[in-house]
Protein backbone atom coordinates (compact mmCIF):
# COMPACT_ATOMS: atom_id res chain seq x y z
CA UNK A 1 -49.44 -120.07 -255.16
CA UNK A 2 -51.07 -123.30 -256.52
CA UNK A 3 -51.36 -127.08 -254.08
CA UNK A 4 -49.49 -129.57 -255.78
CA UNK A 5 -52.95 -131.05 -256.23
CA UNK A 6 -53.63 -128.21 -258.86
CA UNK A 7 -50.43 -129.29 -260.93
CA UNK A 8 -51.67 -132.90 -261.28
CA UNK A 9 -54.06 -134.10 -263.89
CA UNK A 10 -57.57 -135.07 -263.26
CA UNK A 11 -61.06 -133.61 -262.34
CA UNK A 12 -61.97 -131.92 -258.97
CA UNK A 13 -64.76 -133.59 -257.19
CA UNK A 14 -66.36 -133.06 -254.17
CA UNK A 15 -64.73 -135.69 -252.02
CA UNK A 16 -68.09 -137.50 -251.70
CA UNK A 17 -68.62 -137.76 -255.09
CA UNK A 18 -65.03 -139.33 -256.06
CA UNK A 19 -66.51 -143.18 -254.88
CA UNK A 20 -69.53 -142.96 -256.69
CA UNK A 21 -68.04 -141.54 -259.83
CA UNK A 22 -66.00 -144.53 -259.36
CA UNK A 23 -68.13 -146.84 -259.55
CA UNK A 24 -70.16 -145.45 -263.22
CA UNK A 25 -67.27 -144.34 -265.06
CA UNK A 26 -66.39 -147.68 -266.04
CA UNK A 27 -69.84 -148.69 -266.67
CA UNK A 28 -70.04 -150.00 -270.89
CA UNK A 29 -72.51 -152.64 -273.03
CA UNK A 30 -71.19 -155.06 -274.94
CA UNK A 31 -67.68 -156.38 -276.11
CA UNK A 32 -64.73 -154.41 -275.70
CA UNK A 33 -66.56 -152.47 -272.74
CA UNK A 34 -63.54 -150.47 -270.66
CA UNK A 35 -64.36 -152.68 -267.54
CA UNK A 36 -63.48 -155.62 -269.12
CA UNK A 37 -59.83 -154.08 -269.21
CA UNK A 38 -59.23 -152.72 -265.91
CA UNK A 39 -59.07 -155.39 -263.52
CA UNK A 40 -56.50 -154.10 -260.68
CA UNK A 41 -53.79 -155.94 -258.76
CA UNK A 42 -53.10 -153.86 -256.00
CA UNK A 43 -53.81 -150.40 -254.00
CA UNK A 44 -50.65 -147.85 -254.03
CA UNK A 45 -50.39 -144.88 -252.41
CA UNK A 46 -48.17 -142.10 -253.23
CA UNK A 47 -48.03 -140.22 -250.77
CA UNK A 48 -46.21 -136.17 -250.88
CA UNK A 49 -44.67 -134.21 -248.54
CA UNK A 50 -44.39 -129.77 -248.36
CA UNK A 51 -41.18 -130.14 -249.86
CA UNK A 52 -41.91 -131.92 -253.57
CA UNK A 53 -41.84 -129.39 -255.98
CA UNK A 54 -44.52 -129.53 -259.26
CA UNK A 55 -41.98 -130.69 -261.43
CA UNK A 56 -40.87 -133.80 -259.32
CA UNK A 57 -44.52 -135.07 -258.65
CA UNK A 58 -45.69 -134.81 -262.07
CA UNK A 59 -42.80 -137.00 -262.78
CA UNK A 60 -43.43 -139.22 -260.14
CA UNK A 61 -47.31 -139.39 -261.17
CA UNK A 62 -45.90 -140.39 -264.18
CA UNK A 63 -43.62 -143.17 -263.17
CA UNK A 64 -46.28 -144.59 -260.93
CA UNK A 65 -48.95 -144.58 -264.38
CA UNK A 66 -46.72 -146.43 -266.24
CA UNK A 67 -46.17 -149.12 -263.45
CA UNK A 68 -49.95 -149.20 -263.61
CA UNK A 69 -49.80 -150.26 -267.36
CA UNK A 70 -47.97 -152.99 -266.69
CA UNK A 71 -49.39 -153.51 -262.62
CA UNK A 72 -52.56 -152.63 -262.51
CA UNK A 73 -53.32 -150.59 -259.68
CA UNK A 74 -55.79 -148.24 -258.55
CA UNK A 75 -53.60 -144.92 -257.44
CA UNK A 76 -54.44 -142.74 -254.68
CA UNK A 77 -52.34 -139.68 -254.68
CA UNK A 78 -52.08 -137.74 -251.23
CA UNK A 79 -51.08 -133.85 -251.22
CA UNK A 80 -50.65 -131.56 -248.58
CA UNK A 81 -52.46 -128.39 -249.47
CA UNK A 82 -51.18 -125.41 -247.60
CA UNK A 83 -54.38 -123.43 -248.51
CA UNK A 84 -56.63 -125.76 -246.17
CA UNK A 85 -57.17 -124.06 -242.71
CA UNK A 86 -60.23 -125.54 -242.07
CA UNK A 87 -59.54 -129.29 -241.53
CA UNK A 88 -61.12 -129.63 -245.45
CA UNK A 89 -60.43 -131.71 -247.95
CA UNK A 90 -60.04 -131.43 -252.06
CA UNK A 91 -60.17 -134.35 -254.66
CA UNK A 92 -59.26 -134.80 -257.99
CA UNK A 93 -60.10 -138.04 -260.17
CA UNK A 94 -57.75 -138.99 -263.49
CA UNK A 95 -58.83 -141.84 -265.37
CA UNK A 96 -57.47 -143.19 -269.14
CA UNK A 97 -57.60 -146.32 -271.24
CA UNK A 98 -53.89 -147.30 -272.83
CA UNK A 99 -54.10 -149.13 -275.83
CA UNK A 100 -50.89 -151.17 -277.19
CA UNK A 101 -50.91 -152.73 -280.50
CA UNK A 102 -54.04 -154.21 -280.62
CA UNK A 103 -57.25 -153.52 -278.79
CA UNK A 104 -56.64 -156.34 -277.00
CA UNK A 105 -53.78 -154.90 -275.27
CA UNK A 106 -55.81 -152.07 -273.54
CA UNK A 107 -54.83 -151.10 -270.07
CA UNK A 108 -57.24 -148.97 -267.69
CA UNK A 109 -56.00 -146.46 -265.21
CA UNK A 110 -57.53 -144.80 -262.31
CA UNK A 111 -55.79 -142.10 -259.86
CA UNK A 112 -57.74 -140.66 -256.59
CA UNK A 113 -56.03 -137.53 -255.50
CA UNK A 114 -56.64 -136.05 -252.22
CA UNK A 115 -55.69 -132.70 -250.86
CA UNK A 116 -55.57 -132.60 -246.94
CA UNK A 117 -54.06 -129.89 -244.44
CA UNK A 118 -50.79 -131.08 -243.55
CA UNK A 119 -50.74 -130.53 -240.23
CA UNK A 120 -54.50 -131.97 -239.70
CA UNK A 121 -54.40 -135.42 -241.24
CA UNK A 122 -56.78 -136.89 -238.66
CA UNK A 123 -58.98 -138.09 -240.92
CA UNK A 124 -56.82 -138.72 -243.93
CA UNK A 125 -56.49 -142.80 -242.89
CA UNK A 126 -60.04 -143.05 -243.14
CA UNK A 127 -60.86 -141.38 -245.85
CA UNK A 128 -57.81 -143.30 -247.62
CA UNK A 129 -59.67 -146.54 -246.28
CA UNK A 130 -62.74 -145.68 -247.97
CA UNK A 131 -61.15 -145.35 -251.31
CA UNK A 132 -58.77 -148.32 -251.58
CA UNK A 133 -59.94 -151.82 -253.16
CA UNK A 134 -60.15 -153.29 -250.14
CA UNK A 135 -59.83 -157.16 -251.43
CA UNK A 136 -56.55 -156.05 -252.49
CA UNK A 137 -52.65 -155.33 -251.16
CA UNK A 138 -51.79 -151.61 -250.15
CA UNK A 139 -47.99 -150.62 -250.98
CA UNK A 140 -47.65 -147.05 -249.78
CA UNK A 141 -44.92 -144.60 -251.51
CA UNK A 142 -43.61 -141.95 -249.16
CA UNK A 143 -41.81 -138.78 -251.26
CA UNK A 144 -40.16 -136.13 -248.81
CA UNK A 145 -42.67 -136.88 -246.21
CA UNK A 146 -41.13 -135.75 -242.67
CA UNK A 147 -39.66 -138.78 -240.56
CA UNK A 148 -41.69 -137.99 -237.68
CA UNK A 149 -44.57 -137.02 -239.25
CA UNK A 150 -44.23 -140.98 -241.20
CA UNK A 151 -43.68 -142.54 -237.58
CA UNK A 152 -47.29 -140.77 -236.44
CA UNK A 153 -48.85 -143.06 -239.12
CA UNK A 154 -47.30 -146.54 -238.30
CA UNK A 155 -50.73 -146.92 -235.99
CA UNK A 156 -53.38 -145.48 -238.36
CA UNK A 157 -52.39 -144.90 -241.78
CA UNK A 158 -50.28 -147.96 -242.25
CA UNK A 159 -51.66 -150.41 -240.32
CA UNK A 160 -52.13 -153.32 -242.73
CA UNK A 161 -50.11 -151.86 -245.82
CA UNK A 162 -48.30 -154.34 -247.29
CA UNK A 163 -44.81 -152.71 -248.00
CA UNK A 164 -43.92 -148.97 -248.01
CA UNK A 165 -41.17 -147.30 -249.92
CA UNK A 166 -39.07 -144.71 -250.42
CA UNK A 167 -36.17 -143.23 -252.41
CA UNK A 168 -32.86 -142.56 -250.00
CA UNK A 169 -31.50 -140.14 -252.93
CA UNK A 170 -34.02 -137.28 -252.14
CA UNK A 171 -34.70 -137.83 -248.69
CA UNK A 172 -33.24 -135.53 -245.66
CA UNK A 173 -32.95 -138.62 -243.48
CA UNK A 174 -32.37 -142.23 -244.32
CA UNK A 175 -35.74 -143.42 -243.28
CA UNK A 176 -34.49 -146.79 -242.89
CA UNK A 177 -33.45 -146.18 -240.10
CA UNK A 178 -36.69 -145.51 -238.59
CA UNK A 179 -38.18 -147.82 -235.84
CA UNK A 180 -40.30 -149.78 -238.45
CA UNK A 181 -42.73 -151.81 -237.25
CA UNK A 182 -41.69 -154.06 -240.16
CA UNK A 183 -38.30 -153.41 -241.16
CA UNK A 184 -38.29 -156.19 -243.65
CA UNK A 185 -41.55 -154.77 -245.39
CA UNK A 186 -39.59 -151.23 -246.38
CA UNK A 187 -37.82 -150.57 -249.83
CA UNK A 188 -35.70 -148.22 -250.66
CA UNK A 189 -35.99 -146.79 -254.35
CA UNK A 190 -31.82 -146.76 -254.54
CA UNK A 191 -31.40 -149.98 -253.43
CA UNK A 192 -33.57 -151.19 -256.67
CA UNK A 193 -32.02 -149.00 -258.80
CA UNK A 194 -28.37 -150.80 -258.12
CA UNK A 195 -29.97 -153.82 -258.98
CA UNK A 196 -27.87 -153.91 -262.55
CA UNK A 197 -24.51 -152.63 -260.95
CA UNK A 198 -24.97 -154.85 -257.96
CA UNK A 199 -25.37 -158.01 -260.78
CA UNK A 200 -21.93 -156.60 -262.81
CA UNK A 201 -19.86 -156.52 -259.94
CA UNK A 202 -20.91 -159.72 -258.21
CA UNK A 203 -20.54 -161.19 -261.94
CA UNK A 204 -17.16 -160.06 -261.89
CA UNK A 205 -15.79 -160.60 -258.27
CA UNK A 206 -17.30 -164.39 -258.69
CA UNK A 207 -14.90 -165.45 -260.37
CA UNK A 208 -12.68 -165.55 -257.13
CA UNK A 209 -13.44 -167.34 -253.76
CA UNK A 210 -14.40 -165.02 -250.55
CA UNK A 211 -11.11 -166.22 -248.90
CA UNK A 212 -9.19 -164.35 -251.64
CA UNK A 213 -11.88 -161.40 -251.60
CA UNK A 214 -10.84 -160.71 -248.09
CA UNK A 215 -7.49 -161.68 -247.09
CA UNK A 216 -5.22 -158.99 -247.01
CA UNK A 217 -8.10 -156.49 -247.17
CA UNK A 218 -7.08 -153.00 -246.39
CA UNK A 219 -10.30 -151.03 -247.58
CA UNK A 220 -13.62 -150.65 -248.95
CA UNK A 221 -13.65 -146.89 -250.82
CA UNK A 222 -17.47 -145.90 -252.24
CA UNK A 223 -17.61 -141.80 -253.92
CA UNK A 224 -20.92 -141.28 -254.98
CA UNK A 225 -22.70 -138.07 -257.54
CA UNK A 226 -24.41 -135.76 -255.28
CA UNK A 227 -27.75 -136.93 -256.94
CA UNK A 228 -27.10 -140.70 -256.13
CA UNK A 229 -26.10 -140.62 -252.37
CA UNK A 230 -28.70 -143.26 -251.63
CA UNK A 231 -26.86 -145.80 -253.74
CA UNK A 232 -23.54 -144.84 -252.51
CA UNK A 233 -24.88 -145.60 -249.13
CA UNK A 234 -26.54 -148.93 -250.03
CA UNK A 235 -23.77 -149.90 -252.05
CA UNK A 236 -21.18 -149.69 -249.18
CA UNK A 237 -24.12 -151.91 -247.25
CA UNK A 238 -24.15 -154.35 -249.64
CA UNK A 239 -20.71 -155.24 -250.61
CA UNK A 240 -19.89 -155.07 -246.33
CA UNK A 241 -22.59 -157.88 -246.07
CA UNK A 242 -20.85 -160.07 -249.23
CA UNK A 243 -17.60 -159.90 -247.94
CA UNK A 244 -18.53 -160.32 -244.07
CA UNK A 245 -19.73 -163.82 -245.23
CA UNK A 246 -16.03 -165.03 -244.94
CA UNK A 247 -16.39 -164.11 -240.72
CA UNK A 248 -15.59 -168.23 -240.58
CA UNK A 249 -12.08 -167.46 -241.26
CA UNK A 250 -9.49 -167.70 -238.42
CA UNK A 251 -8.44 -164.01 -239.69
CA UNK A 252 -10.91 -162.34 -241.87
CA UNK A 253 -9.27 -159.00 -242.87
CA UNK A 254 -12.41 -157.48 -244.20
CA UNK A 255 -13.94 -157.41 -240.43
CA UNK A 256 -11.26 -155.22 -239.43
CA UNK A 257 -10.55 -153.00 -242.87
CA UNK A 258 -11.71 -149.65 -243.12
CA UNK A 259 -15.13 -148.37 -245.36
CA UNK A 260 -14.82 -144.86 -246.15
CA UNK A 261 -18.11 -143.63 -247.99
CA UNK A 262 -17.84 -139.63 -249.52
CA UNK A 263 -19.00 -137.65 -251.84
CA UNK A 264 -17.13 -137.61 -255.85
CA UNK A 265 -14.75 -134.57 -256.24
CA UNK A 266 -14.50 -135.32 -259.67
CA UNK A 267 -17.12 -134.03 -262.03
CA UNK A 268 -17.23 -136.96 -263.86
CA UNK A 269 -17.71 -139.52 -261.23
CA UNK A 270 -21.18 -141.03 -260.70
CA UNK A 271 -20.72 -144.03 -258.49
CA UNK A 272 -16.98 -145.63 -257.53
CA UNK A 273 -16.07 -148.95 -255.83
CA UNK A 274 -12.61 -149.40 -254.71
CA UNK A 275 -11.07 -152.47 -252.65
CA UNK A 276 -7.27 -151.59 -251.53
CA UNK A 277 -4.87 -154.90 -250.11
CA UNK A 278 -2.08 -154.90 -247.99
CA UNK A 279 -0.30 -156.14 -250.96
CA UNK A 280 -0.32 -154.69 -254.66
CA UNK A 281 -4.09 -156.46 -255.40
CA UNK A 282 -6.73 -153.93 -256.40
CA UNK A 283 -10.40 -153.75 -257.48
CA UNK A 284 -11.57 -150.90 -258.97
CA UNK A 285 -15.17 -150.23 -260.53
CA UNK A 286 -16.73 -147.12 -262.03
CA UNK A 287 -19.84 -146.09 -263.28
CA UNK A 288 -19.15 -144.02 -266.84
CA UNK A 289 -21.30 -140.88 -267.79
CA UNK A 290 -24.72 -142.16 -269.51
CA UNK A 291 -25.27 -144.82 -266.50
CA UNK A 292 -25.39 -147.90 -269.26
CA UNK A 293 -21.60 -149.29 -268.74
CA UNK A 294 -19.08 -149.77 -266.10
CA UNK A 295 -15.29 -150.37 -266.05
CA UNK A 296 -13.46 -152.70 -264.19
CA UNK A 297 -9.86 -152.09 -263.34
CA UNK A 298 -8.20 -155.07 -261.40
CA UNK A 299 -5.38 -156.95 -260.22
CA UNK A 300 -6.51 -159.83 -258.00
CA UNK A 301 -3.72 -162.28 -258.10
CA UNK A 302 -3.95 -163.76 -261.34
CA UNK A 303 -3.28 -160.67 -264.04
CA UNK A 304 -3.89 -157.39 -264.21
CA UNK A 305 -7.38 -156.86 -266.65
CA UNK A 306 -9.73 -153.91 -267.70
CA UNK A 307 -13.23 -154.82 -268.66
CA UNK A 308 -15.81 -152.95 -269.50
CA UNK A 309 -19.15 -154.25 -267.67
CA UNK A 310 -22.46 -153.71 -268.77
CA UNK A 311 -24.97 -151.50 -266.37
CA UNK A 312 -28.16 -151.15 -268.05
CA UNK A 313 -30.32 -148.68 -266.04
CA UNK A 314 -33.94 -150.15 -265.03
CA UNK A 315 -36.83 -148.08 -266.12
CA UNK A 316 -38.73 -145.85 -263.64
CA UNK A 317 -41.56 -148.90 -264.19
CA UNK A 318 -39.01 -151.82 -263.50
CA UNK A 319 -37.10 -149.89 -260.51
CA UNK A 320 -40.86 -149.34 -258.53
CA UNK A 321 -41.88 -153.08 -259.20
CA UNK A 322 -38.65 -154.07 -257.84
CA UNK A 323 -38.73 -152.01 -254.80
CA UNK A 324 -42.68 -152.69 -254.04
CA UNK A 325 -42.58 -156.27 -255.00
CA UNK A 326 -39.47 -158.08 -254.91
């Protein structure tokens, strides 16, 4: 059976070689030379756990190349390689010059991938050292990495990365809830993908004061797909933090009403918002199949009204800048 490092483009090196390859490649006379174009912004490490299959990190390679074309970054890829029983290491090196509409518009990439034995990653923070642009911010990507085996690197590993992320959909454990050193400098790949829906329903529910938002308040209902749990869960966070901001009232109904987060029965449900009153106010809003509208079904004391909202999904380049940078 192949490493993930085998099903990711690039050249194997000797791990030796990869820095001083590094530093030639580039190397060009005169105008137009490919240096001239690859001036990078940041480190970022993505980093892979046992349990990413081919198919999901060559799409996450992917996503994190195009962020590069529009961030550039120098990439270093970490894979655990299950044939490594001698504390060993593998590396590959991708590199490849975009060009947009003009030559002027040409966009360098560079990925370092290194294949280390997962359960002998002594070395792997220095050898990660050695590789990074060290004049630059780390951001550090964990996919499916164990939560203990991510706590084991807040002292080595970590120590000095600017922000690390991760994407609450795919992960066992919500590994927010880890004992960050940082909390505020972790990012969660859901919550930046809610970005849109988060800006439709505030758009919509602004339109009333928080005293009306919350008196009377019954419950908060979230259903989420089975692919999207992550959002349901950050969802139900976010609109409990918008309507606890009325905890100045004398009798704020939404302290005391009831969130109820679950999975959708229905097969067409994606992601579901529901706020039930004491009386016969409602707000209702539902993601349709094909993730680019909403509807809004609600009676909030003035007259009963069905919109449909606009929820335009960010791209896989968009949702990483917005997690890593924003």
């Amino acid at each position: 059976m192949k490493d993930l490092i085998d099903e990711l483009p690039g050249i194997a090196l000797p791990v030796r070689e990869v820095a001083h390859r590094l530093n030639t490649m580039w190397q060009g006379e005169g105008d137009g030379s490919p240096s001239e174009f690859r001036a990078s912004q940041m480190n970022v490490v993505l980093h892979f756990g046992r349990e990413v299959t081919p198919r999901e990190a060559t799409q996450r390679f992917g996503e994190l190349i195009e962020f590069a074309q529009r961030y550039p970054s120098r990439i270093i890829v970490l894979c655990p390689c299950d044939s490594i029983s001698d504390g060993s290491m593998r590396a590959k090196l991708f590199s490849q010059c975009y060009i947009g509409d003009s030559h002027r518009e040409m966009c360098c990439c560079e990925a370092l991938m290194l294949g280390y034995q997962p359960d002998d990653c002594g070395y792997l923070g220095n050898q990660v050292s050695v590789w990074l642009e060290s004049d630059l911010p780390t951001y550090h990507w964990f996919s499916r990495v164990p939560a203990e085996r991510i706590e084991a690197y807040f002292d080595n590993l970590l120590v000095g990365v600017r922000r690390c992320i991760y994407d609450s959909s795919i992960e066992e454990k919500d590994l927010g809830a880890l004992d960050w050193p940082e909390p505020d400098r972790v990012g969660d790949l859901a919550t930046a993908r809610l970005l849109p829906v988060r800006q439709a329903i505030g758009q919509y529910l602004s339109g009333y004061s928080i005293e009306q938002l919350c008196h009377g308040l019954k419950s908060v209902r979230i259903r989420y797909a089975e692919s999207m749990s992550g959002e349901g869960r950050r969802l139900l966070e976010w609109i409990k933090d918008c309507l606890n901001e009325c905890d100045k009232c004398e009798d704020c109904s939404a302290l005391k009403a009831d969130y109820d987060l679950g999975e959708c029965q229905a097969d067409d449900c994606r992601l579901t918002l529901e706020l039930s009153y004491e009386d016969d106010r409602y707000f209702r809003w539902r993601m349709l199949s094909g993730g680019n509208l909403g509807m809004v079904e609600a009676y909030l004391g003035k007259s009963e009204e069905k919109v449909t909202t606009r929820v335009k999904s960010l791209g896989a380049e968009q949702t990483i800048a917005e997690a890593l940078l924003f």
